[in-house]
PDB file of N, CA and C in Angstrom:
ATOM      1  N   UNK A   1     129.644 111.526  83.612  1.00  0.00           N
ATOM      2  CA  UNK A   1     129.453 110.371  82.754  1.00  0.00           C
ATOM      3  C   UNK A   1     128.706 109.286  83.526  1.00  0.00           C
ATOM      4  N   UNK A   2     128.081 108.713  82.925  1.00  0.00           N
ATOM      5  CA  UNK A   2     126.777 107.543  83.191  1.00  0.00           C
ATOM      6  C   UNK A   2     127.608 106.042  83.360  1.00  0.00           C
ATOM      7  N   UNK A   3     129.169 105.729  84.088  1.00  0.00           N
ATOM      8  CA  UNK A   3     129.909 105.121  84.381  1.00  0.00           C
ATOM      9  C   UNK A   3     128.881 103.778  84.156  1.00  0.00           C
ATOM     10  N   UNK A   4     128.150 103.919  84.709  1.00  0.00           N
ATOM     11  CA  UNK A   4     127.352 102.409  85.029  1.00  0.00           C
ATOM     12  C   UNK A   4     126.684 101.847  83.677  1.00  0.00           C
ATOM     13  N   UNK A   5     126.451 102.802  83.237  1.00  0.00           N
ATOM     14  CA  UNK A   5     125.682 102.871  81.520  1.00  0.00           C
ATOM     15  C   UNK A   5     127.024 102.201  80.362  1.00  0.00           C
ATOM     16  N   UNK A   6     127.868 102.877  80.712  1.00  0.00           N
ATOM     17  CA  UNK A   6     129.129 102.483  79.310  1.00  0.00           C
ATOM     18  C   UNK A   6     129.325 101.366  80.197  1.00  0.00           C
ATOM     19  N   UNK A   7     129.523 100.863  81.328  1.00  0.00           N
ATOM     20  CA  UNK A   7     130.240  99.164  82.013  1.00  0.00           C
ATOM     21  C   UNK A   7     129.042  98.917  81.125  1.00  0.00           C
ATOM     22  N   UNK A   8     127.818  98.765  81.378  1.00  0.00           N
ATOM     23  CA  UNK A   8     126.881  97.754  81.202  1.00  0.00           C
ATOM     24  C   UNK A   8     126.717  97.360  79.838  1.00  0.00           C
ATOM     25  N   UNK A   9     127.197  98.760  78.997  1.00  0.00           N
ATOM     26  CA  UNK A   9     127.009  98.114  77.446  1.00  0.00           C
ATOM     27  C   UNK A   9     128.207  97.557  76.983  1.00  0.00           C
ATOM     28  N   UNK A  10     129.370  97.858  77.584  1.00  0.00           N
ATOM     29  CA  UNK A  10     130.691  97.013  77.267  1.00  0.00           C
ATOM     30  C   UNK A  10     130.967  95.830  77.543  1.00  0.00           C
ATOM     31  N   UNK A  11     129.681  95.085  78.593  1.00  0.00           N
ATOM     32  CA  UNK A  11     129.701  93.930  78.857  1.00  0.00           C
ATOM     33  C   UNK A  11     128.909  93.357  78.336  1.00  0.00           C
ATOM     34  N   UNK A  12     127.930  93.884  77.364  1.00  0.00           N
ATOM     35  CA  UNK A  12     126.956  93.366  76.464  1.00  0.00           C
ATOM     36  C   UNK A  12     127.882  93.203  75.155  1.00  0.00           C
ATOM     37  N   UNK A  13     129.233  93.808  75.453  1.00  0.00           N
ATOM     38  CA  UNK A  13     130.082  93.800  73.831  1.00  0.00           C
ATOM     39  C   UNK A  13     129.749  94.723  73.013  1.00  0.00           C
ATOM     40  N   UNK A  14     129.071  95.681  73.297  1.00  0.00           N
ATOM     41  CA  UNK A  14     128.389  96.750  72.250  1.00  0.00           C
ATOM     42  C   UNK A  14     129.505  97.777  72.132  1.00  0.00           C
ATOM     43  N   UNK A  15     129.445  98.472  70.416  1.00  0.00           N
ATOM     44  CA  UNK A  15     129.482 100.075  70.610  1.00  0.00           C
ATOM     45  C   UNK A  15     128.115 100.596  71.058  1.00  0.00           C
ATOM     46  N   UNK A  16     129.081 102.197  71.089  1.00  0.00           N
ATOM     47  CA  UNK A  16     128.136 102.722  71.501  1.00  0.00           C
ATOM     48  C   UNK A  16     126.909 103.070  70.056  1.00  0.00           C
ATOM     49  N   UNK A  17     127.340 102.697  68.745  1.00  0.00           N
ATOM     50  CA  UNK A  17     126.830 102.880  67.674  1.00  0.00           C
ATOM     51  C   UNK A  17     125.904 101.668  67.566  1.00  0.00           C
ATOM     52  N   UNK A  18     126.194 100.365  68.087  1.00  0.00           N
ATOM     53  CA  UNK A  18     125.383  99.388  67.893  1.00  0.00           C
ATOM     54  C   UNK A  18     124.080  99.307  68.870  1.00  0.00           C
ATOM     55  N   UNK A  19     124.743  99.855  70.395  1.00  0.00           N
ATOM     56  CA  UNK A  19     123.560  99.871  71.033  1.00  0.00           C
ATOM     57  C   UNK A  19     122.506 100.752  70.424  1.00  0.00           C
ATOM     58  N   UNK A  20     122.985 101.968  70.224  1.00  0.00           N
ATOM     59  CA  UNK A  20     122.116 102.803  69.751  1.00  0.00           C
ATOM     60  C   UNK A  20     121.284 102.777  68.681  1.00  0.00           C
ATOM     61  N   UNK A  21     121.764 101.653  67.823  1.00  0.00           N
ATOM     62  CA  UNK A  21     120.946 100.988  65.978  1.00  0.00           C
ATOM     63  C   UNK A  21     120.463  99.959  67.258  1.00  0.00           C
ATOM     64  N   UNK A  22     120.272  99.730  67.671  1.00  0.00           N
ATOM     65  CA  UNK A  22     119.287  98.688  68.357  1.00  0.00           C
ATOM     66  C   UNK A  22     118.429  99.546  68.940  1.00  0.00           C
ATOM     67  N   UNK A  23     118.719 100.113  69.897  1.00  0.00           N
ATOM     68  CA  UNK A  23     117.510 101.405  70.235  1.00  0.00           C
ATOM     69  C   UNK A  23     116.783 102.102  69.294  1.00  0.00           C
ATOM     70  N   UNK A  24     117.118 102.316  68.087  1.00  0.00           N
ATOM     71  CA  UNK A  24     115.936 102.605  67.260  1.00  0.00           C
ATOM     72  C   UNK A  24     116.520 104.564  67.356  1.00  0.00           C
ATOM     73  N   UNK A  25     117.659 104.747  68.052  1.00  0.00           N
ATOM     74  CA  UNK A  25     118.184 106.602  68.208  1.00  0.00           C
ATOM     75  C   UNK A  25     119.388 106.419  67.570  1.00  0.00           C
ATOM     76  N   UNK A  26     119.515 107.826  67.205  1.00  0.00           N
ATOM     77  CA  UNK A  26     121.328 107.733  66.984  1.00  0.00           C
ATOM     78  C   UNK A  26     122.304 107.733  67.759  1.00  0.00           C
ATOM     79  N   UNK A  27     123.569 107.488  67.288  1.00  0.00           N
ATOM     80  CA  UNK A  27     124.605 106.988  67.841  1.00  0.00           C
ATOM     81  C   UNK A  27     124.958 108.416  68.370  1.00  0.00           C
ATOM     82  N   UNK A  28     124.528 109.987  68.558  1.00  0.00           N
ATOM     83  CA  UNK A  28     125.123 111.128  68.671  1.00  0.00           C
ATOM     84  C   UNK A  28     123.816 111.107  69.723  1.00  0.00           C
ATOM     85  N   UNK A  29     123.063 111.046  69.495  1.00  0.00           N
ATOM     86  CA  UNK A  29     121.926 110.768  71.360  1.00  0.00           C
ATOM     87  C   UNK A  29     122.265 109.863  72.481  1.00  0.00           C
ATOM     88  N   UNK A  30     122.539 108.605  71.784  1.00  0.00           N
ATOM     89  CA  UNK A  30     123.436 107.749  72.885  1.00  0.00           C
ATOM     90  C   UNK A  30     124.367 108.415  73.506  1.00  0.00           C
ATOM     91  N   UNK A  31     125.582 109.043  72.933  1.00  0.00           N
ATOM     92  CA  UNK A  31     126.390 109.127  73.231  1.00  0.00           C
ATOM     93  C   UNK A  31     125.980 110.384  74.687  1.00  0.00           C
ATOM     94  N   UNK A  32     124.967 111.128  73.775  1.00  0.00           N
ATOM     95  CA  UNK A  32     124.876 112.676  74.956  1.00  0.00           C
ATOM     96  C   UNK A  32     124.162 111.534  76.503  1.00  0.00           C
ATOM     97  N   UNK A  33     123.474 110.798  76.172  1.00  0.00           N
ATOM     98  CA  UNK A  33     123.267 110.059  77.030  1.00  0.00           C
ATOM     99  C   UNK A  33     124.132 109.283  78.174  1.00  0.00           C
ATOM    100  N   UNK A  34     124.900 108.398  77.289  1.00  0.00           N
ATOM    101  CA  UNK A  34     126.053 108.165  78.114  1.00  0.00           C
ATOM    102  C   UNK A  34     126.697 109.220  78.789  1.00  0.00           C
ATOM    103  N   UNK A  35     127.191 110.348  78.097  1.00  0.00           N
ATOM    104  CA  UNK A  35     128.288 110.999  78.645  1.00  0.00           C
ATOM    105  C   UNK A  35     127.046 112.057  79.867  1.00  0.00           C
ATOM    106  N   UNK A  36     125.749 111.933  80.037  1.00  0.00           N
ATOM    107  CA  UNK A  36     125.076 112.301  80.641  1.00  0.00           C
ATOM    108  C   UNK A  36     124.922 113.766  80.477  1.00  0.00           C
ATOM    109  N   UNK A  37     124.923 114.377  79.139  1.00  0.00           N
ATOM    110  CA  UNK A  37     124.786 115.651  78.967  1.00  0.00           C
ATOM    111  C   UNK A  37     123.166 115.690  79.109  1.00  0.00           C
ATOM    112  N   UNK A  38     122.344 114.320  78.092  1.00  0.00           N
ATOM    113  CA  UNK A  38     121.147 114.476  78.140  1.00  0.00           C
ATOM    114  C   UNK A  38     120.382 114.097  79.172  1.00  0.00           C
ATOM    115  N   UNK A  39     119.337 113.488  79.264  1.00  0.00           N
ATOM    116  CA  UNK A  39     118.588 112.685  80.147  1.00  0.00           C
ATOM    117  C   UNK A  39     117.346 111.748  78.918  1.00  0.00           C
ATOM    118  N   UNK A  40     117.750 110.655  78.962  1.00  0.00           N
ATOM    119  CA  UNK A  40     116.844 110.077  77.813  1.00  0.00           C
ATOM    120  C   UNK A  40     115.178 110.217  77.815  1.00  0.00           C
ATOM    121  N   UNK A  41     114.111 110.076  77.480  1.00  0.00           N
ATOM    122  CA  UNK A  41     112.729 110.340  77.356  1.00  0.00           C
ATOM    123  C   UNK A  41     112.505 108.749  78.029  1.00  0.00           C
ATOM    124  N   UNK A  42     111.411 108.907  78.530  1.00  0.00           N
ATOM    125  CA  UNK A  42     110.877 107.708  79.364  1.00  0.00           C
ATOM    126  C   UNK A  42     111.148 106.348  77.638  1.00  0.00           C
ATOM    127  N   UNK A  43     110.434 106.724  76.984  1.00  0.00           N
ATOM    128  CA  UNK A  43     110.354 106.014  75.882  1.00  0.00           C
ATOM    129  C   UNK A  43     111.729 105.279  75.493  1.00  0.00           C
ATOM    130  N   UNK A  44     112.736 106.211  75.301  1.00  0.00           N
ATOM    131  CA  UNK A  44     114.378 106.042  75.205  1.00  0.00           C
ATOM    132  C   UNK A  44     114.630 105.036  76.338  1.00  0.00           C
ATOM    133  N   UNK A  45     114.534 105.432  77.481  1.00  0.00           N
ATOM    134  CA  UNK A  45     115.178 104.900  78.759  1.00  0.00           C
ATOM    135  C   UNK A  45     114.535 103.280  78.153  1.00  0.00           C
ATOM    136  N   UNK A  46     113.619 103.121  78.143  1.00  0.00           N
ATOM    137  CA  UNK A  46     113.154 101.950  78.471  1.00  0.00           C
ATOM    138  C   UNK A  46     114.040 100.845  77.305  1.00  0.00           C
ATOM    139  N   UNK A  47     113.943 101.919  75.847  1.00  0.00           N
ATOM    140  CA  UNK A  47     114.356 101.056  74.967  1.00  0.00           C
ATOM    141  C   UNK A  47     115.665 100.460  75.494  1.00  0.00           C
ATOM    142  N   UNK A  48     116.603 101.500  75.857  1.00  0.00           N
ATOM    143  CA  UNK A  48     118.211 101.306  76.422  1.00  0.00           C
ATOM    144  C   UNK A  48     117.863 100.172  77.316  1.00  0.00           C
ATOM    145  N   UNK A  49     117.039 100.382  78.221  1.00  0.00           N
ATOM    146  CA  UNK A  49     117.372  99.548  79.558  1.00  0.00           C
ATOM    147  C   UNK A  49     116.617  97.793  79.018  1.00  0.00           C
ATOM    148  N   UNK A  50     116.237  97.707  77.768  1.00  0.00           N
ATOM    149  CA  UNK A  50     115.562  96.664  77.047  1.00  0.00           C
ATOM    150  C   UNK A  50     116.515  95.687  76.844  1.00  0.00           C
ATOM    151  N   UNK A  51     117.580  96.837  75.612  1.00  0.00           N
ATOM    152  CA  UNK A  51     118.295  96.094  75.123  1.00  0.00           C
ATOM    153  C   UNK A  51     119.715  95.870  76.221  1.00  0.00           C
ATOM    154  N   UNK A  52     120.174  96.741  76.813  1.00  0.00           N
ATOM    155  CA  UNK A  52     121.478  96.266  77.974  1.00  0.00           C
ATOM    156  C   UNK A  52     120.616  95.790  79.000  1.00  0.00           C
ATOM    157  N   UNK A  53     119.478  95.110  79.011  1.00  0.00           N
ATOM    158  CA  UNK A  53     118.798  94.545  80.493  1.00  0.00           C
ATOM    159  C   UNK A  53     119.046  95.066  81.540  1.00  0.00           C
ATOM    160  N   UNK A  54     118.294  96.131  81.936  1.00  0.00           N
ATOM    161  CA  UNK A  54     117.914  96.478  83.582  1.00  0.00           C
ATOM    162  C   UNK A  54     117.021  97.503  84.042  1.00  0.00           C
ATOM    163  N   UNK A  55     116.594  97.996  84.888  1.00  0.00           N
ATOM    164  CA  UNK A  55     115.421  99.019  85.068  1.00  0.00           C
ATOM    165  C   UNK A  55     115.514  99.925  84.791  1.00  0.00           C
ATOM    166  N   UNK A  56     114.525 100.419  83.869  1.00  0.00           N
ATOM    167  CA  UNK A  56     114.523 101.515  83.044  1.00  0.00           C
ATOM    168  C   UNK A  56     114.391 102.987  84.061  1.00  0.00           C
ATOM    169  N   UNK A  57     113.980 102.283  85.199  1.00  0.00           N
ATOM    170  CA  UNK A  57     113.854 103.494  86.215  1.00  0.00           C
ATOM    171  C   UNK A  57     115.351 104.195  86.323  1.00  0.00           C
ATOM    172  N   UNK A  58     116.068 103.340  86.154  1.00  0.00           N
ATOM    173  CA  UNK A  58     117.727 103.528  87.019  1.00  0.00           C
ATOM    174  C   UNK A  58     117.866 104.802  86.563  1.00  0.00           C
ATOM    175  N   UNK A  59     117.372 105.282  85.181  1.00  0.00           N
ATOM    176  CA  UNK A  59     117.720 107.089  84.801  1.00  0.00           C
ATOM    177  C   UNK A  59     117.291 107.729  85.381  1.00  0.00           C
ATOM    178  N   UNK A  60     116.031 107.648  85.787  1.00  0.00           N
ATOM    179  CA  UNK A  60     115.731 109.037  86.866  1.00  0.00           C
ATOM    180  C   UNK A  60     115.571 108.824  88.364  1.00  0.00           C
ATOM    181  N   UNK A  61     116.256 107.841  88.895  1.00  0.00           N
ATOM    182  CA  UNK A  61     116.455 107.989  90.304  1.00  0.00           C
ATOM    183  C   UNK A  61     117.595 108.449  90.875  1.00  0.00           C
ATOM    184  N   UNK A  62     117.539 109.052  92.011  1.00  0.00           N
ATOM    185  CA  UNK A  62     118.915 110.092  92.564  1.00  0.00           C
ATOM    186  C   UNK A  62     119.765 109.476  92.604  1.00  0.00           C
ATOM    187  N   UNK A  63     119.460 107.949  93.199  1.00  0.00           N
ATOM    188  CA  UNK A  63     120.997 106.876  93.268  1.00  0.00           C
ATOM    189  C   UNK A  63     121.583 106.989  92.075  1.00  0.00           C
ATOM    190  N   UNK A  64     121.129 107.071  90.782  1.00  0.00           N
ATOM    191  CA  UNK A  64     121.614 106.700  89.332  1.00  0.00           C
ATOM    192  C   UNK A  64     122.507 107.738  88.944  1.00  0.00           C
ATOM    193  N   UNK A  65     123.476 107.810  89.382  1.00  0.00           N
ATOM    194  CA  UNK A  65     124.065 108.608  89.348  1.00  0.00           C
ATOM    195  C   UNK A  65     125.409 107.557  88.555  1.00  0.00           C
ATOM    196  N   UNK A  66     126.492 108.387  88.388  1.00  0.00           N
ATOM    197  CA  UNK A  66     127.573 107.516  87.861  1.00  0.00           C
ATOM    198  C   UNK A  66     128.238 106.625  88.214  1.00  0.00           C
ATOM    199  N   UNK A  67     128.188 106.889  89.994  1.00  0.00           N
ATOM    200  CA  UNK A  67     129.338 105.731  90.696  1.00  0.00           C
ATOM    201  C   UNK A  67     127.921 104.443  90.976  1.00  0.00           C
ATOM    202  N   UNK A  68     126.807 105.021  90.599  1.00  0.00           N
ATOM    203  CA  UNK A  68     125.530 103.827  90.821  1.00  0.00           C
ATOM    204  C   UNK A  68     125.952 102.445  89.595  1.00  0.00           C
ATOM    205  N   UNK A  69     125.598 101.710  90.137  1.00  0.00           N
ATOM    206  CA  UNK A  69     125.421 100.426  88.906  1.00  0.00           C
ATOM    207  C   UNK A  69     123.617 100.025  88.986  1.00  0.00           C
ATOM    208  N   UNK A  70     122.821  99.845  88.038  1.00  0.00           N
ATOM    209  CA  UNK A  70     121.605  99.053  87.764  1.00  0.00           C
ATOM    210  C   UNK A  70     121.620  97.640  88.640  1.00  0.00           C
ATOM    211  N   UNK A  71     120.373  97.827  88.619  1.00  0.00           N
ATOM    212  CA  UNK A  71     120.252  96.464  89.341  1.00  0.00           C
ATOM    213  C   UNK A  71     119.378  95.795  88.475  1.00  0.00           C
TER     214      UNK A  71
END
């Protein structure tokens, strides 16, 4: 699980259904996202990292892992 991903949107106050109607994906992609089954599309990442503010890179770097937090 994408630990750093669910803190960051729970401190934005979001579900995971609202972030995801803000991203413009569904709430069943978010979720594979969060729970890190998927890996989002550059396009995705960016939207996510738009709306919870932080670098959209943080998905595909090795640090980004679960115990990672965004910077």
């Amino acid at each position: 699980m994408r630990e750093w991903l669910k803190a960051r949107r729970e401190q934005k106050g979001m579900t995971q259904e609202q972030a995801a109607e803000l991203c413009g994906i569904s709430r069943s992609y978010y979720t594979h996202i969060e729970n890190q089954v998927k890996t989002p599309t550059v396009k995705v990442a960016k939207k996510i990292a738009d709306a919870l503010e932080f670098d959209w890179l943080h998905f595909f770097r090795e640090e980004g892992s679960s115990k990672e937090h965004p910077t």
